[in-house]
Every structure is written in C-alpha cells, then in structure tokens.
C-alpha atoms as a PDB file:
ATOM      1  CA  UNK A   1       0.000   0.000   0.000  1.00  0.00           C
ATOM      2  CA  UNK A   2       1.239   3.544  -0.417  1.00  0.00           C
ATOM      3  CA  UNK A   3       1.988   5.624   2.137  1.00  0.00           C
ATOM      4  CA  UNK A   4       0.420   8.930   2.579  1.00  0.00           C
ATOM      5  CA  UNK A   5       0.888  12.155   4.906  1.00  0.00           C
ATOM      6  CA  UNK A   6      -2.269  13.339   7.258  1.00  0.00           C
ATOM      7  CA  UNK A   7      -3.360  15.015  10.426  1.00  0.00           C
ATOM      8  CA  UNK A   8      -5.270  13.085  13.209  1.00  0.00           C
ATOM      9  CA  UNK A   9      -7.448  15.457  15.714  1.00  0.00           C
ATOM     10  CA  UNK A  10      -8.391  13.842  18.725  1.00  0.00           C
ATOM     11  CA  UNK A  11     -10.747  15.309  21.125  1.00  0.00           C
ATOM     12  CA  UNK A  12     -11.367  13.850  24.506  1.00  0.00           C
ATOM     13  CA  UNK A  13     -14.496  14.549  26.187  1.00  0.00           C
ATOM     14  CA  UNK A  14     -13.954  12.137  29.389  1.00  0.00           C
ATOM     15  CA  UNK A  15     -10.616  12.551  31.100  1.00  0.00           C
ATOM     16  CA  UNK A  16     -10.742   9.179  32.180  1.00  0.00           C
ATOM     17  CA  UNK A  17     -10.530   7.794  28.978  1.00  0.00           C
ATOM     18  CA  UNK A  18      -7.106   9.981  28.231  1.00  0.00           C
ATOM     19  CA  UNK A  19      -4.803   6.556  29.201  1.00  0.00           C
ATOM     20  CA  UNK A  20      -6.683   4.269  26.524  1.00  0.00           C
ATOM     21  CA  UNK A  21      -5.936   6.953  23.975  1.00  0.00           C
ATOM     22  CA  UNK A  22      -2.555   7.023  24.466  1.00  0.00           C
ATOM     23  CA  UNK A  23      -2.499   3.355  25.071  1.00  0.00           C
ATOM     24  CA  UNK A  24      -3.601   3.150  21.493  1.00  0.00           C
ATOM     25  CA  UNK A  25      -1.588   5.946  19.924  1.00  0.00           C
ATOM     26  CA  UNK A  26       1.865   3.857  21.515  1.00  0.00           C
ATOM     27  CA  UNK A  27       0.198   0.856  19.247  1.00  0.00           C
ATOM     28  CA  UNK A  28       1.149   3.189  16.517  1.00  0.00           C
ATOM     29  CA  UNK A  29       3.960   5.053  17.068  1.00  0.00           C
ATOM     30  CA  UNK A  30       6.140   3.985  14.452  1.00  0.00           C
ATOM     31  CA  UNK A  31       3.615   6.127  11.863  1.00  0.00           C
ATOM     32  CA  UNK A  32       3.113   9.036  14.172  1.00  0.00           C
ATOM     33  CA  UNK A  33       5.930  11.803  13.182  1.00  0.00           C
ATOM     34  CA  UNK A  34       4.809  14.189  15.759  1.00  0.00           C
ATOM     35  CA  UNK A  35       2.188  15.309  18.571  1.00  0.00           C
ATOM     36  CA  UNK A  36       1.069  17.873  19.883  1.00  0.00           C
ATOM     37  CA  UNK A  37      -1.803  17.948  23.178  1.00  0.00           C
ATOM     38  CA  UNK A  38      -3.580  20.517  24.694  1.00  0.00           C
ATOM     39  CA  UNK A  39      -5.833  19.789  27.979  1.00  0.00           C
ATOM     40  CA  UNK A  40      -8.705  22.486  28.744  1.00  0.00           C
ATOM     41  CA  UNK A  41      -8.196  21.659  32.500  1.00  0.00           C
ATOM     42  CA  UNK A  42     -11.386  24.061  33.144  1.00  0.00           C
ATOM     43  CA  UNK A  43     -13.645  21.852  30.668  1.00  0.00           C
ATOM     44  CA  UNK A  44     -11.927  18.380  31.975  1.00  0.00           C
ATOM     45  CA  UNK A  45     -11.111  18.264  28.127  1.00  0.00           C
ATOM     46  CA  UNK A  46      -8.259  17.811  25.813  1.00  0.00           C
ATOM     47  CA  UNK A  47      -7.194  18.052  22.116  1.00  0.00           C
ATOM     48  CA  UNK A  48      -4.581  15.797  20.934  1.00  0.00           C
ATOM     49  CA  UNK A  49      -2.983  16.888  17.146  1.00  0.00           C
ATOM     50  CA  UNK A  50      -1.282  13.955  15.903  1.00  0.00           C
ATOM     51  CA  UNK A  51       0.805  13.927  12.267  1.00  0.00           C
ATOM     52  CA  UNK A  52       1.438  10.553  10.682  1.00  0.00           C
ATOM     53  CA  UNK A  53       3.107   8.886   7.463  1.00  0.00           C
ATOM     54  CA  UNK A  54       1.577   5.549   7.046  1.00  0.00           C
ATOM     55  CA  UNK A  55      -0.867   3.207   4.436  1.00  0.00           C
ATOM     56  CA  UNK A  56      -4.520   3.328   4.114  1.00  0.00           C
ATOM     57  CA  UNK A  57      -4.464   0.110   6.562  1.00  0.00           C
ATOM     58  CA  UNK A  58      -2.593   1.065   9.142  1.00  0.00           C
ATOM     59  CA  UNK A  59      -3.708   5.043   9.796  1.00  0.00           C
ATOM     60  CA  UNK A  60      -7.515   3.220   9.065  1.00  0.00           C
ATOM     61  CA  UNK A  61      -6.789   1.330  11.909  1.00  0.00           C
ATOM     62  CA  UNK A  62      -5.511   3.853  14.709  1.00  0.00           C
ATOM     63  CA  UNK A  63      -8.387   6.264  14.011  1.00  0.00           C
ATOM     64  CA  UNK A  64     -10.965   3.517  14.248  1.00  0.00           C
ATOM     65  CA  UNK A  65      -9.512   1.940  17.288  1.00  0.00           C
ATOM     66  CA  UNK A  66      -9.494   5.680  18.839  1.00  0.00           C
ATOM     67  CA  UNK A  67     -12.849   6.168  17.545  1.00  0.00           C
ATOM     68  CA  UNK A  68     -14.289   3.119  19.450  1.00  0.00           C
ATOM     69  CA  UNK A  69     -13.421   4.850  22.702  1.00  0.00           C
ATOM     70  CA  UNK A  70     -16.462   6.485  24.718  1.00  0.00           C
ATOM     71  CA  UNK A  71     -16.126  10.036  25.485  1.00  0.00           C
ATOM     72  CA  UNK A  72     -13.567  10.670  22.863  1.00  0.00           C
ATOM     73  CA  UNK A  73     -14.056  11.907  18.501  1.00  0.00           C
ATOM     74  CA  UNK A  74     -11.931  11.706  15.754  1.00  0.00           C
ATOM     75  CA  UNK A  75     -11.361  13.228  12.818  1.00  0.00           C
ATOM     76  CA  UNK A  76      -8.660  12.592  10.276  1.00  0.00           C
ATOM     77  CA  UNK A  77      -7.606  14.385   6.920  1.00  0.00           C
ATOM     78  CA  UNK A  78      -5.122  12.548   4.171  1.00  0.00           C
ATOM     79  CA  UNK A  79      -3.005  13.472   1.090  1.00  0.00           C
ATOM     80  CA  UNK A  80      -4.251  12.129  -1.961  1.00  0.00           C
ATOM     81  CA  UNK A  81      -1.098  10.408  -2.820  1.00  0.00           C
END
C-alpha cells in the first residue's frame, strides 16, 4: 500500500478515557511523526494533534480503534497520494 501524509485530531471529552488513547496511539507510534496535546483543565477536556506517514491500513486502523473509545471523537484528513 502507499503511504500517505495526514493530520489526526483527537478530542477527549472524558478525562478518564485519556490513558486508553494514548495506550492506542503507543500501538502506533512507528507512523506518528509528531504530537502535539492541549488539555482544557477548566472543561476536563483535551485536544490531541497527531501527524502521521503511514498506508490506508494502518492510519484506518488507529483512528478507528481511537474512535471506538467512549467520550472521545476523531477526525482525520489525508493526502491524496
């Protein structure tokens, strides 16, 4: 498969969920190229930026295993090529 650039934004509505997300992000470290996170510590909130290199299969996978968390959304844009 080819490999392709994106963005991953992950928002995390329940706090408690924040060590399953980043449970699941280590999964896929080797196609994460950088990270940024910003907590709303007011809100008990927090927006996690990631940027990855990686195939259709593998960046499929991370956003849908993220996606299955309760209390937290994802949203992902891609290159083309």
């Amino acid at each position: 498969m080819e490999e392709r650039i994106g963005f991953i934004g992950i928002v995390i509505e329940d706090m408690a969920q924040a060590n399953r997300v980043n449970q699941v992000v280590g999964q896929y470290q080797e196609i994460v190229t950088g990270r940024i996170g910003v907590p709303d510590h007011e809100r008990n909130m927090a927006v996690i930026g990631l940027l990855i290199r990686g195939d259709d299969m593998k960046v499929g996978a991370l956003t849908g295993k993220l996606g299955n968390i309760p209390g937290v959304q994802v949203k992902s844009a891609m290159t083309k090529k």
